[in-house]
N, C-alpha and C. Protein backbone atom coordinates (compact mmCIF):
# COMPACT_ATOMS: atom_id res chain seq x y z
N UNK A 1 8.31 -13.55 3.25
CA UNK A 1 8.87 -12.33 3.79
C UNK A 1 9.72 -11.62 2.74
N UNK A 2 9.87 -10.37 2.77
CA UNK A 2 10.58 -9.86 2.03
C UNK A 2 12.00 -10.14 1.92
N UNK A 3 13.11 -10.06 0.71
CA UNK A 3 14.29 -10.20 1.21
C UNK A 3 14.65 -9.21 1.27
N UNK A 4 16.38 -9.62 1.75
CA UNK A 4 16.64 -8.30 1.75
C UNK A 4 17.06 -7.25 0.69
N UNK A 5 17.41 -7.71 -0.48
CA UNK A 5 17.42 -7.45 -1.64
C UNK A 5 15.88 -6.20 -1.52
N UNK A 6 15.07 -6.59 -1.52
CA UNK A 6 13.65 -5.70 -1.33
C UNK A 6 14.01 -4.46 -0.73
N UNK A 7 14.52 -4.96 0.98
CA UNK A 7 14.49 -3.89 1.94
C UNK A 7 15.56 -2.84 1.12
N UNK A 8 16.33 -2.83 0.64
CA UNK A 8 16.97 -2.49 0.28
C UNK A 8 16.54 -1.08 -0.65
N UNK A 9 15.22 -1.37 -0.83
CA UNK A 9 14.53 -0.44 -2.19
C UNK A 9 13.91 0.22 -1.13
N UNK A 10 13.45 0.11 0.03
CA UNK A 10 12.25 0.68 1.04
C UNK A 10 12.95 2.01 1.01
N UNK A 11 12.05 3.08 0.73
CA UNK A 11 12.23 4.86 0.25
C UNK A 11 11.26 5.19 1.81
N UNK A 12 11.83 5.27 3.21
CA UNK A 12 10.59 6.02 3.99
C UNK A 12 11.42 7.42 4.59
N UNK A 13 10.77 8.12 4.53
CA UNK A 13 11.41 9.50 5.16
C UNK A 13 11.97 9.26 6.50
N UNK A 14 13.15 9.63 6.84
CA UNK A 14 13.31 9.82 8.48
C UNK A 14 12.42 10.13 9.35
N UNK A 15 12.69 9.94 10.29
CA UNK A 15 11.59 10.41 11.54
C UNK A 15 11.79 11.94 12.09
N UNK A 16 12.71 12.52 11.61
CA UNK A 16 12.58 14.15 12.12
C UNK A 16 12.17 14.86 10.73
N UNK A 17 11.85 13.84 9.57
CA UNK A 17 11.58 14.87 8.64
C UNK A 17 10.12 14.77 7.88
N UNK A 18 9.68 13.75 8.53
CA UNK A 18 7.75 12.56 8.56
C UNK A 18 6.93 13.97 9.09
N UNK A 19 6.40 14.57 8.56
CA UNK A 19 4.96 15.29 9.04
C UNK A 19 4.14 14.75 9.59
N UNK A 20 3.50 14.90 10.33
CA UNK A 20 2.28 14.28 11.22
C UNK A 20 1.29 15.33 10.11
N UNK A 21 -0.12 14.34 10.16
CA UNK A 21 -1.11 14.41 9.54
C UNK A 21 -1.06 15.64 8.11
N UNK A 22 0.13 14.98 7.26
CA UNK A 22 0.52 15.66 5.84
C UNK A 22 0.29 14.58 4.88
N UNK A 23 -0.61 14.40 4.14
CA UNK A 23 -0.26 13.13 2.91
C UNK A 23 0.74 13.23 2.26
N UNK A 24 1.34 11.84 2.22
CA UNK A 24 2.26 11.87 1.28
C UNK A 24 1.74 10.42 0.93
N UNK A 25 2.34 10.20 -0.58
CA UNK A 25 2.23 9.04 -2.12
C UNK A 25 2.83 8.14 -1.24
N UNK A 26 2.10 6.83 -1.23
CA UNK A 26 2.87 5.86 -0.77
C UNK A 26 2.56 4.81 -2.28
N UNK A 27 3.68 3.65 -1.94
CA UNK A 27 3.13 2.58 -2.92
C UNK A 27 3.41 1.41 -1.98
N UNK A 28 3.09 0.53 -2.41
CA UNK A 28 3.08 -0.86 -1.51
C UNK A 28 3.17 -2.22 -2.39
N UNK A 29 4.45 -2.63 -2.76
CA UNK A 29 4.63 -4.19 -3.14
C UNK A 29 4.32 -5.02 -1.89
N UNK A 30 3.77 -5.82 -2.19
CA UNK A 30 3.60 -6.95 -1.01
C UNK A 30 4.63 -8.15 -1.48
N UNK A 31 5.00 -9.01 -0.73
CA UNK A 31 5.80 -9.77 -0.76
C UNK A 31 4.95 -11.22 -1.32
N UNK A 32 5.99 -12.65 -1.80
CA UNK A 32 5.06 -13.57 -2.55
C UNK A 32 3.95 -13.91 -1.79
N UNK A 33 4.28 -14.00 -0.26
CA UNK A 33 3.30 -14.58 0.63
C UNK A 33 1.72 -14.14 0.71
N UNK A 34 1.72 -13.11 0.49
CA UNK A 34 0.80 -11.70 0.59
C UNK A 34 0.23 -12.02 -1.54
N UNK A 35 0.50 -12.36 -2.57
CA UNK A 35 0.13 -12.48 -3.59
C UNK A 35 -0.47 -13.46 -4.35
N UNK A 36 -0.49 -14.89 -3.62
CA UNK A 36 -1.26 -15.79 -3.88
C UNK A 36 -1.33 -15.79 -5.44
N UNK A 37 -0.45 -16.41 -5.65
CA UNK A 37 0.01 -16.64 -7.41
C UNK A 37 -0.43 -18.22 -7.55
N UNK A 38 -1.47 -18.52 -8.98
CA UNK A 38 -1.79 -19.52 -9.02
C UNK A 38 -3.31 -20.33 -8.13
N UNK A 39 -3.26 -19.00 -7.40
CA UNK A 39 -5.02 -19.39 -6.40
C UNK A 39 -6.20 -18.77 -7.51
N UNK A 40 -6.89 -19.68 -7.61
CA UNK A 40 -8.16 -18.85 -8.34
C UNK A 40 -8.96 -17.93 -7.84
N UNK A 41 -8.57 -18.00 -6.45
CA UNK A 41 -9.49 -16.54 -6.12
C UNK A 41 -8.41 -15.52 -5.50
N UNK A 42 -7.31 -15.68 -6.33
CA UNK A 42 -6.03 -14.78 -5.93
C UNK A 42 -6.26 -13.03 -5.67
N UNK A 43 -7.19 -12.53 -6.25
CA UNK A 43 -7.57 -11.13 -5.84
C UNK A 43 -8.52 -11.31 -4.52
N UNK A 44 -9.45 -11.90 -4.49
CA UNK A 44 -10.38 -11.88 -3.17
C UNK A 44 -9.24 -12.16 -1.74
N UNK A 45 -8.22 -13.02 -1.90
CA UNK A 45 -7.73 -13.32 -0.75
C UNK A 45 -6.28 -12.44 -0.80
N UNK A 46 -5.97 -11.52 -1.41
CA UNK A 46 -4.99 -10.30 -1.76
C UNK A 46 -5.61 -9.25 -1.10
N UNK A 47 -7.34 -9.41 -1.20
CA UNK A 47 -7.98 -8.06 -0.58
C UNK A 47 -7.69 -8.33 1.17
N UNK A 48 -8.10 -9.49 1.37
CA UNK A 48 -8.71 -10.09 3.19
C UNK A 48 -7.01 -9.95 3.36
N UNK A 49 -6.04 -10.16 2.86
CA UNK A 49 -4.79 -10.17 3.54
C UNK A 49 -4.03 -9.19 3.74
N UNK A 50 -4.87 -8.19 3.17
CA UNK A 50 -4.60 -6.25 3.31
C UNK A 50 -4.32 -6.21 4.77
N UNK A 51 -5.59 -6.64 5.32
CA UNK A 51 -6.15 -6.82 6.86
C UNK A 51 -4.99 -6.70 7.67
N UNK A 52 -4.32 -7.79 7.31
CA UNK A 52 -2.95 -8.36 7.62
C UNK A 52 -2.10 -7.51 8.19
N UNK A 53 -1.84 -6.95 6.86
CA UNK A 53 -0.53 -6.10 6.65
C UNK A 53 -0.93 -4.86 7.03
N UNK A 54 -2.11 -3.76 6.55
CA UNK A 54 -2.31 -3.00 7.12
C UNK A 54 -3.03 -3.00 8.64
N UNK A 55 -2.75 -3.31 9.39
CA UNK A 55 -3.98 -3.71 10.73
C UNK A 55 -3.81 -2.64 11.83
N UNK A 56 -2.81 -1.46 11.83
CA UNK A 56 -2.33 -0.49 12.88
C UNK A 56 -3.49 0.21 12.56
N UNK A 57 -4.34 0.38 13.70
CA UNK A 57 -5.48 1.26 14.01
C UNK A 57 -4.81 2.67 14.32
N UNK A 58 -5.28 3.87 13.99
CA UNK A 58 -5.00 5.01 15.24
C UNK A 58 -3.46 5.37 14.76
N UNK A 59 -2.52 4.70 13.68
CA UNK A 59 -1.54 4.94 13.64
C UNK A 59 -1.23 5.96 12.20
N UNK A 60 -1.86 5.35 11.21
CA UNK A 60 -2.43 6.37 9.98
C UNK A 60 -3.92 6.14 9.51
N UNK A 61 -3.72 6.90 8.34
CA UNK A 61 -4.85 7.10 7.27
C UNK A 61 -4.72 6.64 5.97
N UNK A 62 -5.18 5.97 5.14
CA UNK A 62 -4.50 5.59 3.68
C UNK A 62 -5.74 5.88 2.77
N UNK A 63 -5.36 5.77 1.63
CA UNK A 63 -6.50 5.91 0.32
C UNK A 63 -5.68 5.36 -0.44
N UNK A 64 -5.42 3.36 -0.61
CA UNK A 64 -5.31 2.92 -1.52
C UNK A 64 -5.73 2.35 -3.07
N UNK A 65 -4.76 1.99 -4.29
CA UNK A 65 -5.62 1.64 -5.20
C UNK A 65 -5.10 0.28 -5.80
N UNK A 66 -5.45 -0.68 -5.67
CA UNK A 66 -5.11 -1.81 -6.23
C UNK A 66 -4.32 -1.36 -7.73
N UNK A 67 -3.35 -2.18 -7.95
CA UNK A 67 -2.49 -2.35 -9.48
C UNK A 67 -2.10 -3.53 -9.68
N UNK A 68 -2.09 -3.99 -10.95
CA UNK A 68 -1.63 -5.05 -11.28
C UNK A 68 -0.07 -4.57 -12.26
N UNK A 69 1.21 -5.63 -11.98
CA UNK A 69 2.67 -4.92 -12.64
C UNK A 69 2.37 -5.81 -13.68
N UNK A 70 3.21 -5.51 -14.83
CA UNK A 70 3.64 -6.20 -16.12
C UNK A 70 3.91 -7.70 -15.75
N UNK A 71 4.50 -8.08 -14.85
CA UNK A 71 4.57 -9.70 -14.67
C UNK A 71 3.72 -9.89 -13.60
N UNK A 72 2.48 -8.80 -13.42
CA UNK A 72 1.18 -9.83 -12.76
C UNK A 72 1.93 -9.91 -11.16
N UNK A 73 2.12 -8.69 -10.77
CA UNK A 73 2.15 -8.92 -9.15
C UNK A 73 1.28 -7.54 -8.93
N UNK A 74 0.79 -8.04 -7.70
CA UNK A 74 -0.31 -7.00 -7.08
C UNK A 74 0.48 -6.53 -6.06
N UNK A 75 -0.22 -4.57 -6.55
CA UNK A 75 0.57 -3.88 -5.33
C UNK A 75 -0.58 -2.86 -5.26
N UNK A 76 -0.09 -1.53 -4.69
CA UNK A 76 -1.20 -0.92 -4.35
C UNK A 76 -0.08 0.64 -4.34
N UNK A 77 -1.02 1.51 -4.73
CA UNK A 77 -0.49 3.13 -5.27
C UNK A 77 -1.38 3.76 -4.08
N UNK A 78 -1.35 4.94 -4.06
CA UNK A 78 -2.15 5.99 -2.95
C UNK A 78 -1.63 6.73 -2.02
N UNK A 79 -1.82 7.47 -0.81
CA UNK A 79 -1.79 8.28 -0.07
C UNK A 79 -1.99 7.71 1.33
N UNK A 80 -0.90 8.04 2.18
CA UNK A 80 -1.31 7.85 3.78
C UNK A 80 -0.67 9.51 4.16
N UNK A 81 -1.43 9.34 5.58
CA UNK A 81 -0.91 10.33 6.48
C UNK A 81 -1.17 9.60 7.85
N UNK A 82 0.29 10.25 8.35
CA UNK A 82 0.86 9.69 9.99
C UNK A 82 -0.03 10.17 10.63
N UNK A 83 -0.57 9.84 11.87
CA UNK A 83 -0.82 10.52 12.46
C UNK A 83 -0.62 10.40 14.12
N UNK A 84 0.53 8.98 13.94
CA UNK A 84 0.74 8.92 15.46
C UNK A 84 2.46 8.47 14.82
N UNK A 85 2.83 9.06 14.56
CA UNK A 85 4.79 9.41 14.43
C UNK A 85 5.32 8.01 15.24
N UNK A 86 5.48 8.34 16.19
CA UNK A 86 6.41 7.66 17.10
C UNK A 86 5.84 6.11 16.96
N UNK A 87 4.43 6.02 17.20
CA UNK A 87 3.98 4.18 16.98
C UNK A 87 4.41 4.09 15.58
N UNK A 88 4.11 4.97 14.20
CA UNK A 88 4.22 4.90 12.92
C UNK A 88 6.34 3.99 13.01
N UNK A 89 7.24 4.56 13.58
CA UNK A 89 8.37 4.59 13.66
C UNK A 89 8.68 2.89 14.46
N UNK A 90 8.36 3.04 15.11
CA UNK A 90 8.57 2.04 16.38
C UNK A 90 7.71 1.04 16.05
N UNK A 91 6.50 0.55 15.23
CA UNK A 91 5.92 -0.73 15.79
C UNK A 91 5.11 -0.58 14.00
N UNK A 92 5.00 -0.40 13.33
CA UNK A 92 4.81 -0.04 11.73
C UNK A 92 5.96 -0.16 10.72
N UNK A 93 6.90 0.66 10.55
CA UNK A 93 7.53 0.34 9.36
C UNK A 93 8.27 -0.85 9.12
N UNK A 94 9.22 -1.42 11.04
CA UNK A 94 9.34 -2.71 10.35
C UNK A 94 8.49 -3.43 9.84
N UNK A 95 7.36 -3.46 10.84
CA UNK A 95 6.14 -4.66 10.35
C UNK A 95 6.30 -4.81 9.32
N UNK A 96 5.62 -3.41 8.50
CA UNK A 96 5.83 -3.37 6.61
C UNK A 96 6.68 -3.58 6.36
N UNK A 97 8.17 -3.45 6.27
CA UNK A 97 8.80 -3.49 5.41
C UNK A 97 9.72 -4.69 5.56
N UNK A 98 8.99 -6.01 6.28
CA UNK A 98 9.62 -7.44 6.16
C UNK A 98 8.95 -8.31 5.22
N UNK A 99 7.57 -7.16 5.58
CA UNK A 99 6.45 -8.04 4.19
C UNK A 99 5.99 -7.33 3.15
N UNK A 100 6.99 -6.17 2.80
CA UNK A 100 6.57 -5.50 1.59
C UNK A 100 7.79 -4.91 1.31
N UNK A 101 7.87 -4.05 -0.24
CA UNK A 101 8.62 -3.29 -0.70
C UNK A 101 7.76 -1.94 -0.38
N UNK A 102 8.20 -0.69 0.36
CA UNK A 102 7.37 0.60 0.81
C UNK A 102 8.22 1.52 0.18
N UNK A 103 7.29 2.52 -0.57
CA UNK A 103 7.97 3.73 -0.57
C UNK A 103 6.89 5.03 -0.24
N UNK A 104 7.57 5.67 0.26
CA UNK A 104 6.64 6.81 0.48
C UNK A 104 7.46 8.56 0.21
N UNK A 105 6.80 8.94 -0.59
CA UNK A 105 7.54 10.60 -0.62
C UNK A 105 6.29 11.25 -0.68
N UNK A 106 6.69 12.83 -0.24
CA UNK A 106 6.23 13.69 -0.19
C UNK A 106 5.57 13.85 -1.33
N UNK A 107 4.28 14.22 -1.31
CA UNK A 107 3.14 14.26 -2.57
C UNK A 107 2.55 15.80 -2.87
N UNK A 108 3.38 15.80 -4.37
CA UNK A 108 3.50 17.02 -4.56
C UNK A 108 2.85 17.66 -5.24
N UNK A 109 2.23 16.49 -6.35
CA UNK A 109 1.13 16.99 -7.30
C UNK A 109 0.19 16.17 -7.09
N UNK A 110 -0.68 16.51 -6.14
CA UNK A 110 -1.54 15.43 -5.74
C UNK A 110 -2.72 14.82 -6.74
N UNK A 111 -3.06 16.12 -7.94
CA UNK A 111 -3.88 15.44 -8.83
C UNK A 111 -3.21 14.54 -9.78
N UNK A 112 -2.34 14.68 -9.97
CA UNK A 112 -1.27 13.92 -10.96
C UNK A 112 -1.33 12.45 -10.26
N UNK A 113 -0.89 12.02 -9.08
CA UNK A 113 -1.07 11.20 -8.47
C UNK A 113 -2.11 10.60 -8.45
N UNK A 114 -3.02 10.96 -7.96
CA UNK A 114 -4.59 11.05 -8.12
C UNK A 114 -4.71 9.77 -9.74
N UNK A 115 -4.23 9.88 -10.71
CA UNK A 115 -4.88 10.16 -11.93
C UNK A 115 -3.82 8.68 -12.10
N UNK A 116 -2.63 9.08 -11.81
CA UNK A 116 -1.69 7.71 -11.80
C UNK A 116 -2.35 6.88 -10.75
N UNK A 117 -2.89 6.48 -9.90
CA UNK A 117 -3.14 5.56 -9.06
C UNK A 117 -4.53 5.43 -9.43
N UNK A 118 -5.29 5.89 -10.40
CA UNK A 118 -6.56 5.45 -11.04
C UNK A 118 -6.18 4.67 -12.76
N UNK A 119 -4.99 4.86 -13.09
CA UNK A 119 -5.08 4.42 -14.59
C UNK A 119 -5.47 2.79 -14.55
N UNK A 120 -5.40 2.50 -13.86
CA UNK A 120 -6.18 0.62 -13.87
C UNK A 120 -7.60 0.43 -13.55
N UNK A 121 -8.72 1.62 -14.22
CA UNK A 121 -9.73 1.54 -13.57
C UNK A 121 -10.57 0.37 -13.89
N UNK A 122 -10.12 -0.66 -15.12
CA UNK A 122 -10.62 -1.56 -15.33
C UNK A 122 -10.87 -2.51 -14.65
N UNK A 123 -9.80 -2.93 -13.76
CA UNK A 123 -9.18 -3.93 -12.41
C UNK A 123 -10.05 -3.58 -11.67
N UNK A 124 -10.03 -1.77 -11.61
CA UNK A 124 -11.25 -1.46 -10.45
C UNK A 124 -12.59 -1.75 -10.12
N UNK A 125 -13.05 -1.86 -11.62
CA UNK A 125 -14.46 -1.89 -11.94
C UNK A 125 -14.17 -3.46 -11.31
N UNK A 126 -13.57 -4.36 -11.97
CA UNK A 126 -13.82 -5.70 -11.78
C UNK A 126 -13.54 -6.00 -10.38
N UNK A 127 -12.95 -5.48 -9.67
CA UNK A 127 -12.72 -5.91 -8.12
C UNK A 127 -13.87 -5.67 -7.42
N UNK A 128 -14.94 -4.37 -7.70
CA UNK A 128 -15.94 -3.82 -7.32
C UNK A 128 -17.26 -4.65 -7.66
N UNK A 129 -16.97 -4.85 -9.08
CA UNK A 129 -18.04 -6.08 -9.57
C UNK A 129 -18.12 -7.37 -8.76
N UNK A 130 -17.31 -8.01 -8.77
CA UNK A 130 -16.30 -9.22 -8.14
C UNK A 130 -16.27 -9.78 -6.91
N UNK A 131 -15.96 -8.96 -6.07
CA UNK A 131 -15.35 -9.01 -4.78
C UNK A 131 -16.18 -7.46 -3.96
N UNK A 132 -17.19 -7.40 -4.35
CA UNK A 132 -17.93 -5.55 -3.49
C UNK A 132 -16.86 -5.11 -2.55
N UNK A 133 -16.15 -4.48 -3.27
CA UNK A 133 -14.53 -3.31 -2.81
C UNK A 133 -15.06 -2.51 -3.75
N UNK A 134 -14.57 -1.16 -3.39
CA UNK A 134 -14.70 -0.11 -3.93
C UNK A 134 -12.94 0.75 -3.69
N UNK A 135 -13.13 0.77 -5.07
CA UNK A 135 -11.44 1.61 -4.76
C UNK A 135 -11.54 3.34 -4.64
N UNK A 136 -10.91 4.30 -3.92
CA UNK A 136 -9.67 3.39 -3.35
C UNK A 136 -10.23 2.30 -2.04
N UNK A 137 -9.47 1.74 -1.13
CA UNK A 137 -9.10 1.25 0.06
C UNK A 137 -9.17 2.32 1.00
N UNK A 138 -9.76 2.77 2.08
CA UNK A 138 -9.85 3.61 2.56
C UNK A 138 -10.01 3.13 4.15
N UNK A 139 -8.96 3.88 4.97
CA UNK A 139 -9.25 3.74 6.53
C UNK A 139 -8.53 4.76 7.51
C-alpha cells in the first residue's frame, strides 16, 4: 500500500473544479505491491495487475503509456477523462491513491504530452512484442 509519505504527493483537482468528460494528464506510480521487483515476468504481471487498480467501469476513460523511472519502477503517463464525477470522488480516488502515487492536471499542451508519454517507445515495442499490449492502455 502506499504510505503516507506518497499520499502526500497525490496532485488531484477538487471536486468543484474536475470537468466531467475534459482530458486531463494523469500519471500513475503504483505502489511496491503492484511492481513485482525481482519476478521474471515482472512486466506481464504489472500489465494483469492494471486490472486491479484500474477496474471502475463507467467511471472514466484513460489512454495510458507504460514507463520505466531511473531506479526501474514502473508507472504509467497519459490522459483520463471523468465521466461520472461523483463515483470518480466517492469510490475511485481513495481506491487509487492507497495503492498509488496520482497526479492529475489539466492538459494543456496535449501534443507535448502526447510526445512525453511516448519517449519510451522502445519498452513499447517490447511490451507489444512480448506480452501482445499495444500502447497506449486504452478503456
Amino acid at each position: 500500500m502506499a504510505t503516507e509519505e506518497n499520499r502526500k504527493r497525490n496532485i488531484i483537482p477538487c471536486f468543484e473544479d474536475l470537468k466531467v468528460n475534459e482530458w486531463y494528464a494523469i500519471t500513475i506510480n503504483p505502489c511496491d505491491k503492484y511492481q513485482h521487483f525481482r519476478d521474471p515476468n515482472r512486466i506481464g504481471k504489472f500489465l494483469n495487475t492494471l486490472e486491479d487498480l484500474l477496474f471502475h467501469t463507467g467511471v472514466y476513460k484513460y489512454k495510458l503509456w507504460v514507463e520505466l523511472s531511473p531506479k526501474g519502477r514502473l508507472h504509467l503517463h497519459g490522459k483520463i477523462k471523468i465521466i461520472n464525477k461523483v463515483n470518480f470522488y466517492t469510490n475511485v480516488v481513495n481506491y487509487l491513491t492507497t495503492r498509488a502515487t496520482v497526479v492529475i492536471k489539466t492538459l494543456e499542451y496535449e501534443q507535448e504530452w502526447f510526445i512525453y508519454c511516448n519517449k519510451q517507445w522502445e519498452l513499447h515495442d517490447y511490451i507489444r512484442d512480448n506480452h501482445y499490449t499495444s500502447m497506449p492502455l486504452t478503456k
